[in-house]
C-alpha atoms as a PDB file:
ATOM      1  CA  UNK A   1      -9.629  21.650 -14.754  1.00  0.00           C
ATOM      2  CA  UNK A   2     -13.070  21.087 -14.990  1.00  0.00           C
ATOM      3  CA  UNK A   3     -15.189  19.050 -13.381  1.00  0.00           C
ATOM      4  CA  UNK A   4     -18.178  16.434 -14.688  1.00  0.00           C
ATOM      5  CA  UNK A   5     -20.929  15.018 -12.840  1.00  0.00           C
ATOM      6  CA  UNK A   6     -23.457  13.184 -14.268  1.00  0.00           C
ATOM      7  CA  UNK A   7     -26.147  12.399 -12.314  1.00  0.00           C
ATOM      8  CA  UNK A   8     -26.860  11.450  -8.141  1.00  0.00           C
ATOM      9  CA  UNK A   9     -27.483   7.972  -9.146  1.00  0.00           C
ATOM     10  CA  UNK A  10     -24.840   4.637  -7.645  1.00  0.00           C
ATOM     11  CA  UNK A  11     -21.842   5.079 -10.245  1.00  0.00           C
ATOM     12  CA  UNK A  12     -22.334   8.426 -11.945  1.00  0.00           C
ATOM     13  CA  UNK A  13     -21.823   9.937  -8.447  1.00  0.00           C
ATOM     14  CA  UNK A  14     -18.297   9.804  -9.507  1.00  0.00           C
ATOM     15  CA  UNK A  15     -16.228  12.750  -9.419  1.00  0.00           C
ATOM     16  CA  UNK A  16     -13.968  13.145 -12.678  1.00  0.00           C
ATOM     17  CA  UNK A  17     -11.868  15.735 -13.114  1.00  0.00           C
ATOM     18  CA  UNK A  18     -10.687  16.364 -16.617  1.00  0.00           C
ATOM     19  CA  UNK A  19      -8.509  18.940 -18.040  1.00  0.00           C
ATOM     20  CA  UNK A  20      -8.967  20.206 -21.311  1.00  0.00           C
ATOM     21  CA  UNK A  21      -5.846  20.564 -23.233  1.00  0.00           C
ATOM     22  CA  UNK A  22      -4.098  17.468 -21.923  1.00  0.00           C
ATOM     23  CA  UNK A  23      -3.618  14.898 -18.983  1.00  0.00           C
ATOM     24  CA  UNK A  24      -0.771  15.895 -16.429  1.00  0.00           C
ATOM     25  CA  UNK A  25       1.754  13.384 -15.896  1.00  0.00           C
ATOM     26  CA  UNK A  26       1.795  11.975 -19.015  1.00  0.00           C
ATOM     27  CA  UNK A  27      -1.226   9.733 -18.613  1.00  0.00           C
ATOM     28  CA  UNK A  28      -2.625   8.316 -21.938  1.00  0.00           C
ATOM     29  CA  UNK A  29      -5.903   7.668 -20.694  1.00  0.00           C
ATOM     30  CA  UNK A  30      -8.026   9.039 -17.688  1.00  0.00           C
ATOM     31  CA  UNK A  31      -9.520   6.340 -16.955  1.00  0.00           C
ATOM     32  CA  UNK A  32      -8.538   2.515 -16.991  1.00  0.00           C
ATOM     33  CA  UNK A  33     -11.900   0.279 -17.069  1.00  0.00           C
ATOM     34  CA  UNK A  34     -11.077  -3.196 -15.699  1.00  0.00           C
ATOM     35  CA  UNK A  35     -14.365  -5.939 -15.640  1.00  0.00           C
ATOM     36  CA  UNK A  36     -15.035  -9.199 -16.439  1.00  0.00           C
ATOM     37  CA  UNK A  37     -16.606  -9.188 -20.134  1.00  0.00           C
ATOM     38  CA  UNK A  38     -18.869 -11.713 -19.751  1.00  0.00           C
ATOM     39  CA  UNK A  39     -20.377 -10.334 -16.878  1.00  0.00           C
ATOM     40  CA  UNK A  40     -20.781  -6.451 -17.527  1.00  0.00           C
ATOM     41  CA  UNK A  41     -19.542  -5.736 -21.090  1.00  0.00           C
ATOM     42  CA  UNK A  42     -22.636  -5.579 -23.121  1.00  0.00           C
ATOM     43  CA  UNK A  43     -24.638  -3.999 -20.202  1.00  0.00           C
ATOM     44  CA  UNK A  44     -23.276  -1.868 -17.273  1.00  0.00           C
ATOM     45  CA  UNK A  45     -19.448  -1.583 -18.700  1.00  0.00           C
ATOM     46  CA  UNK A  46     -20.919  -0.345 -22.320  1.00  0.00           C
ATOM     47  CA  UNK A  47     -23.165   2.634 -20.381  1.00  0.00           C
ATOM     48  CA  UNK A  48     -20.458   3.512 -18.003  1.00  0.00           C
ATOM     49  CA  UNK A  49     -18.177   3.478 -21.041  1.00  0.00           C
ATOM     50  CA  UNK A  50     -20.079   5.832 -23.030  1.00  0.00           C
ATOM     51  CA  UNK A  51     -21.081   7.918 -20.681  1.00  0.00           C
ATOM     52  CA  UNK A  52     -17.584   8.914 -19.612  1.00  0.00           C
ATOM     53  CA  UNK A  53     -16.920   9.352 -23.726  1.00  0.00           C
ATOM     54  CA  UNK A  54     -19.594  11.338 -23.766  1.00  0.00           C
ATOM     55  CA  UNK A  55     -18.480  13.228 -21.447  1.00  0.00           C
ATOM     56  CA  UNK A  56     -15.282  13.767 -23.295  1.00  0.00           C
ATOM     57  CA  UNK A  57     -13.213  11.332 -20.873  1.00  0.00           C
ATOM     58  CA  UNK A  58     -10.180   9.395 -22.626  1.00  0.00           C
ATOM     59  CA  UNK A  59     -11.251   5.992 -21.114  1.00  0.00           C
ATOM     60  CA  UNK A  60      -9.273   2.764 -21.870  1.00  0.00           C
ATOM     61  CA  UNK A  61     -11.518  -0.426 -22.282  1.00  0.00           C
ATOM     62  CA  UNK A  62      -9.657  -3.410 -24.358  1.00  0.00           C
ATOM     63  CA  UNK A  63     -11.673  -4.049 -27.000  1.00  0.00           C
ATOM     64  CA  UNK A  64     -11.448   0.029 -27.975  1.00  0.00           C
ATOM     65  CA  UNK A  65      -8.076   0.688 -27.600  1.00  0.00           C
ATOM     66  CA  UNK A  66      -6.254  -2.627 -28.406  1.00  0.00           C
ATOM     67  CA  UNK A  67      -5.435  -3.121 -32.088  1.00  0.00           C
ATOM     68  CA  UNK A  68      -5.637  -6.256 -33.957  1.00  0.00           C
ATOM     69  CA  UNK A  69      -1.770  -7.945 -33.640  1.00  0.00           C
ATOM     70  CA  UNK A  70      -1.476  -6.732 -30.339  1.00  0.00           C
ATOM     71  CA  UNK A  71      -0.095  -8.440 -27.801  1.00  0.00           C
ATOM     72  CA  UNK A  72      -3.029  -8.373 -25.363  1.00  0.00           C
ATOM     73  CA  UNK A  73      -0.736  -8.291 -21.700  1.00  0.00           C
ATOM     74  CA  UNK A  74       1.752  -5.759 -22.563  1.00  0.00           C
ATOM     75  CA  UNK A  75      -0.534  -3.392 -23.923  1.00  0.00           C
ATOM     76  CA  UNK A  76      -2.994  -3.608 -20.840  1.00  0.00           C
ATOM     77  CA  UNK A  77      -0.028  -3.465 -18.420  1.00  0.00           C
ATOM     78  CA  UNK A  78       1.333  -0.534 -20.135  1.00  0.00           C
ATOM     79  CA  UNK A  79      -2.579   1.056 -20.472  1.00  0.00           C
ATOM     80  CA  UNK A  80      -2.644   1.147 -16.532  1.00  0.00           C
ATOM     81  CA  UNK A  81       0.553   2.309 -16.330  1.00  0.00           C
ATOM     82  CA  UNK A  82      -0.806   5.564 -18.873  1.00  0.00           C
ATOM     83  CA  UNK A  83      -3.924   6.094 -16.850  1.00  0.00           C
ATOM     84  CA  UNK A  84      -4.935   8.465 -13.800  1.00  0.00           C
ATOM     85  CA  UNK A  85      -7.744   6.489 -12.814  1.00  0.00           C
ATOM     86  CA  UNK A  86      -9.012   2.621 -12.247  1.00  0.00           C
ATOM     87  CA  UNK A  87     -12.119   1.534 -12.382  1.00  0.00           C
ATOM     88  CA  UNK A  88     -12.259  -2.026 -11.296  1.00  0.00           C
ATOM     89  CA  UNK A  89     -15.849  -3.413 -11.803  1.00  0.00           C
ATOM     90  CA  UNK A  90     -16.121  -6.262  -9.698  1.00  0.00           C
ATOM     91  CA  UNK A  91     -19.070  -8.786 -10.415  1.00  0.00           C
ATOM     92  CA  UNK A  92     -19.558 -12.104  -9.960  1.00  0.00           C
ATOM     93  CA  UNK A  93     -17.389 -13.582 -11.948  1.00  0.00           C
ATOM     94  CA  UNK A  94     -14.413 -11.465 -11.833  1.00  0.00           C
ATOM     95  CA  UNK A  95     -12.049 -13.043  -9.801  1.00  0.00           C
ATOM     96  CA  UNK A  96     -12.406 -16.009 -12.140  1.00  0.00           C
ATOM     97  CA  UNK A  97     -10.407 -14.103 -14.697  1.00  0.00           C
ATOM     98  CA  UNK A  98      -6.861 -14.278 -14.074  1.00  0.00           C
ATOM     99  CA  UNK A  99      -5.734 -11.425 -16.188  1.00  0.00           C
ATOM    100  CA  UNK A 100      -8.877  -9.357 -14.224  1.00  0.00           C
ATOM    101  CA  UNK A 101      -6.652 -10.095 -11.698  1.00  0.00           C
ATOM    102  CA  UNK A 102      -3.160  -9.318 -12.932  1.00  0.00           C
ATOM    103  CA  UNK A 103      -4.863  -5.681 -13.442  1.00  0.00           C
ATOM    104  CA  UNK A 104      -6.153  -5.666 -10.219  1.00  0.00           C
ATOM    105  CA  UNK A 105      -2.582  -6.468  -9.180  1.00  0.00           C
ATOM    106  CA  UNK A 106      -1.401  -3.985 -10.867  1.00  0.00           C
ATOM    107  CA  UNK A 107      -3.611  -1.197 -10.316  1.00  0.00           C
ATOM    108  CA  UNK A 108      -2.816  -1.360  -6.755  1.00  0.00           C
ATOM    109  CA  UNK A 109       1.047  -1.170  -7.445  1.00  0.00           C
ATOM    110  CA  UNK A 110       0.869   1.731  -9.904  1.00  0.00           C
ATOM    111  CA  UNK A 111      -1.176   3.823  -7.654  1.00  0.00           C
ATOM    112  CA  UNK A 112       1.203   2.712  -4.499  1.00  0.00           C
ATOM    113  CA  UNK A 113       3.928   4.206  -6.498  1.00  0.00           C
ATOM    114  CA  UNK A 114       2.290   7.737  -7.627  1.00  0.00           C
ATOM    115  CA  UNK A 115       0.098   9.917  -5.725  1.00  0.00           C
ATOM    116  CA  UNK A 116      -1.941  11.456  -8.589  1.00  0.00           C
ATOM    117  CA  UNK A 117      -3.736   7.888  -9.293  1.00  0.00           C
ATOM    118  CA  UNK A 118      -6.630   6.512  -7.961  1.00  0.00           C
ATOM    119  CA  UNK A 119      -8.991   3.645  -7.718  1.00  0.00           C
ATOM    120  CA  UNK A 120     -12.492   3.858  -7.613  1.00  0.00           C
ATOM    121  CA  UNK A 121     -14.215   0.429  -7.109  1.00  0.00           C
ATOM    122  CA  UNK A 122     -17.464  -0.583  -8.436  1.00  0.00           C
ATOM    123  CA  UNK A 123     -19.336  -3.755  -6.938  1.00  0.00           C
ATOM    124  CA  UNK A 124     -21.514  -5.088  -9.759  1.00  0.00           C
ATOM    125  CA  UNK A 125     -23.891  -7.729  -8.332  1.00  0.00           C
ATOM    126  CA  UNK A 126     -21.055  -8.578  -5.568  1.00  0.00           C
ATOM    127  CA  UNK A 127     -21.040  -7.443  -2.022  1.00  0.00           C
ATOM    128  CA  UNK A 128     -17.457  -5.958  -0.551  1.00  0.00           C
ATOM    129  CA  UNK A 129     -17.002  -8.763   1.688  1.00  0.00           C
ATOM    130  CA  UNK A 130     -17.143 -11.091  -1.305  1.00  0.00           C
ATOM    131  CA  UNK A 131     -14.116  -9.365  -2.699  1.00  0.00           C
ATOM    132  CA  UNK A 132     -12.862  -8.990   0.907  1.00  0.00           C
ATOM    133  CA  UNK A 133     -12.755 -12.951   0.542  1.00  0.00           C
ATOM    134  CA  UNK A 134     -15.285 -13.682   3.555  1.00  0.00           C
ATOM    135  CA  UNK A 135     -17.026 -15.548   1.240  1.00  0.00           C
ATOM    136  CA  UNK A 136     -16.622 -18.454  -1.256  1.00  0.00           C
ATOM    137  CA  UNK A 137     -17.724 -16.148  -4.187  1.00  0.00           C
ATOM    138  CA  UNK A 138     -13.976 -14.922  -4.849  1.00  0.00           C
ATOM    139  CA  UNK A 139     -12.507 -17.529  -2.560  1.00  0.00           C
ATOM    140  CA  UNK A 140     -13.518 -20.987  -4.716  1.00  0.00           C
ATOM    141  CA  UNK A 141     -11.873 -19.023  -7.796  1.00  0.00           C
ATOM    142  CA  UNK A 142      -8.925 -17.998  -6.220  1.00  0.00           C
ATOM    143  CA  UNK A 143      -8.582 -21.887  -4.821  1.00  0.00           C
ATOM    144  CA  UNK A 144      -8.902 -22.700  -8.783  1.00  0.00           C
ATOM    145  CA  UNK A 145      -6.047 -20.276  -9.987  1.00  0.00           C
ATOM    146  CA  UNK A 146      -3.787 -21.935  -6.652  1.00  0.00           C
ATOM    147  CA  UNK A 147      -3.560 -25.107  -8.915  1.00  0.00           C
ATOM    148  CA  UNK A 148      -3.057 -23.197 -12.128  1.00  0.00           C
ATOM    149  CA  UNK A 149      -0.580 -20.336 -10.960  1.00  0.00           C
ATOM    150  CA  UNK A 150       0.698 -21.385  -7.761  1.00  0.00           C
ATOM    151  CA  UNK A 151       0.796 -19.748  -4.500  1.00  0.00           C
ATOM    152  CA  UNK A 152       2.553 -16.470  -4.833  1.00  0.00           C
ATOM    153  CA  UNK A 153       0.247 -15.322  -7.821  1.00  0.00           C
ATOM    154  CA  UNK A 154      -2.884 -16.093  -5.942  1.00  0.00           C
ATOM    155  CA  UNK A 155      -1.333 -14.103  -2.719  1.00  0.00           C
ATOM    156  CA  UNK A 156      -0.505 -11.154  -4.613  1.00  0.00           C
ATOM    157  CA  UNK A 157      -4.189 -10.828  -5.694  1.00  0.00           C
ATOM    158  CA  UNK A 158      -5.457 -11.931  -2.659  1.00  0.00           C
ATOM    159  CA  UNK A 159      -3.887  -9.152  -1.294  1.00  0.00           C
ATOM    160  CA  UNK A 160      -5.176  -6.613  -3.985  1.00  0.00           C
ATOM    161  CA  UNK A 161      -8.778  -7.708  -3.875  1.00  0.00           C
ATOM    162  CA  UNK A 162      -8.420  -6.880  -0.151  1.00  0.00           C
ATOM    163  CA  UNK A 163      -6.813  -3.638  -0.354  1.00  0.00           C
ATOM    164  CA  UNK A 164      -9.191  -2.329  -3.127  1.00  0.00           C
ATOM    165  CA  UNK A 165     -12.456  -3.959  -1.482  1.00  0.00           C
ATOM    166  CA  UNK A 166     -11.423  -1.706   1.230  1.00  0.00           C
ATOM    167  CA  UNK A 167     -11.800   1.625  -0.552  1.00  0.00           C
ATOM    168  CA  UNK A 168     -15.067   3.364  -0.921  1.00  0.00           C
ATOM    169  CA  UNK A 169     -16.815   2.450  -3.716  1.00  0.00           C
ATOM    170  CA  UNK A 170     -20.625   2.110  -4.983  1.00  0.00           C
ATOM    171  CA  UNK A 171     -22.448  -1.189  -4.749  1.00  0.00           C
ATOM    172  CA  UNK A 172     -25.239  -1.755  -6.972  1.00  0.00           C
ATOM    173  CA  UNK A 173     -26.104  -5.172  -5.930  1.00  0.00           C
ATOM    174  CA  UNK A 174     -30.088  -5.785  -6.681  1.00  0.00           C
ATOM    175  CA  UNK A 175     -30.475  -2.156  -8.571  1.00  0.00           C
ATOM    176  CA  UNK A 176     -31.160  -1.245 -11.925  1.00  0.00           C
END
């Protein structure tokens, strides 16, 4: 295995380890990249993205890897499922996105299951207490997918937001 580090700056601090010849486990992809496109994809998703390709990292981000046809839920479900690592990039607008938050959801229950997966949280413009839901930034969208989903959707990723927001992560609220 070798291992990549980019730079000391916020998100390339990131450890990586990638081996050479091919992922243990089985996993497709190294890296899982889960954000809201609206808020990050043409900016901080797309540099983090190519970095990490760059870097030779197999990194899964849905409009790469999923093909024309597709059927867009299986194929992310089963793209977590084939990676090693998630990379949720929370910003402002993520919890608005209810298939942000399936992943989210799911993330959580893949690497509960296997102990050679890991989540690495990035807080885009959002503080951790905003996806710890002490504050109405996640909270007003969650109250928005209660009258679309119902309640046991909307606890399963309340509960996810607050597992993940508890992990070390790196917050690049007001930075470049």
């Amino acid at each position: 295995m070798e291992r990549k580090r980019d730079s000391p700056d916020a998100a390339a601090t990131a450890s990586v380890f990638v081996d050479r010849g091919h992922l243990s486990s089985g996993a497709e992809f190294e890296v899982f990249l889960s954000f809201r496109g609206p808020d990050t994809r043409l900016g901080f998703t797309d540099c983090l993205y190519h970095s990490m390709v760059g870097a030779g990292i197999r990194v899964f981000r849905d409009d790469e890897e999923i093909r024309k046809g597709e059927k867009i839920g299986g194929e992310l479900l089963h793209a977590i499922e084939s990676s090693k690592i998630f990379v949720p990039i929370f910003s402002r607008n993520y919890a608005s996105s209810a298939w942000c938050l399936r992943e989210l959801e799911h993330m959580v229950e893949c690497s509960g299951k296997a102990n050679d997966k890991v989540i690495l949280p990035i807080f885009y413009d959002v503080d951790p207490e905003d996806v710890k839901l002490k504050t109405p930034l996640y909270l007003d969208a969650l109250k928005k997918h209660e009258e679309k989903f119902g309640r046991d959707d909307v606890r399963e990723w309340e509960k996810a937001l607050t597992e993940v927001a508890r992990i070390k992560g790196w917050g690049l609220k007001n930075r470049g």
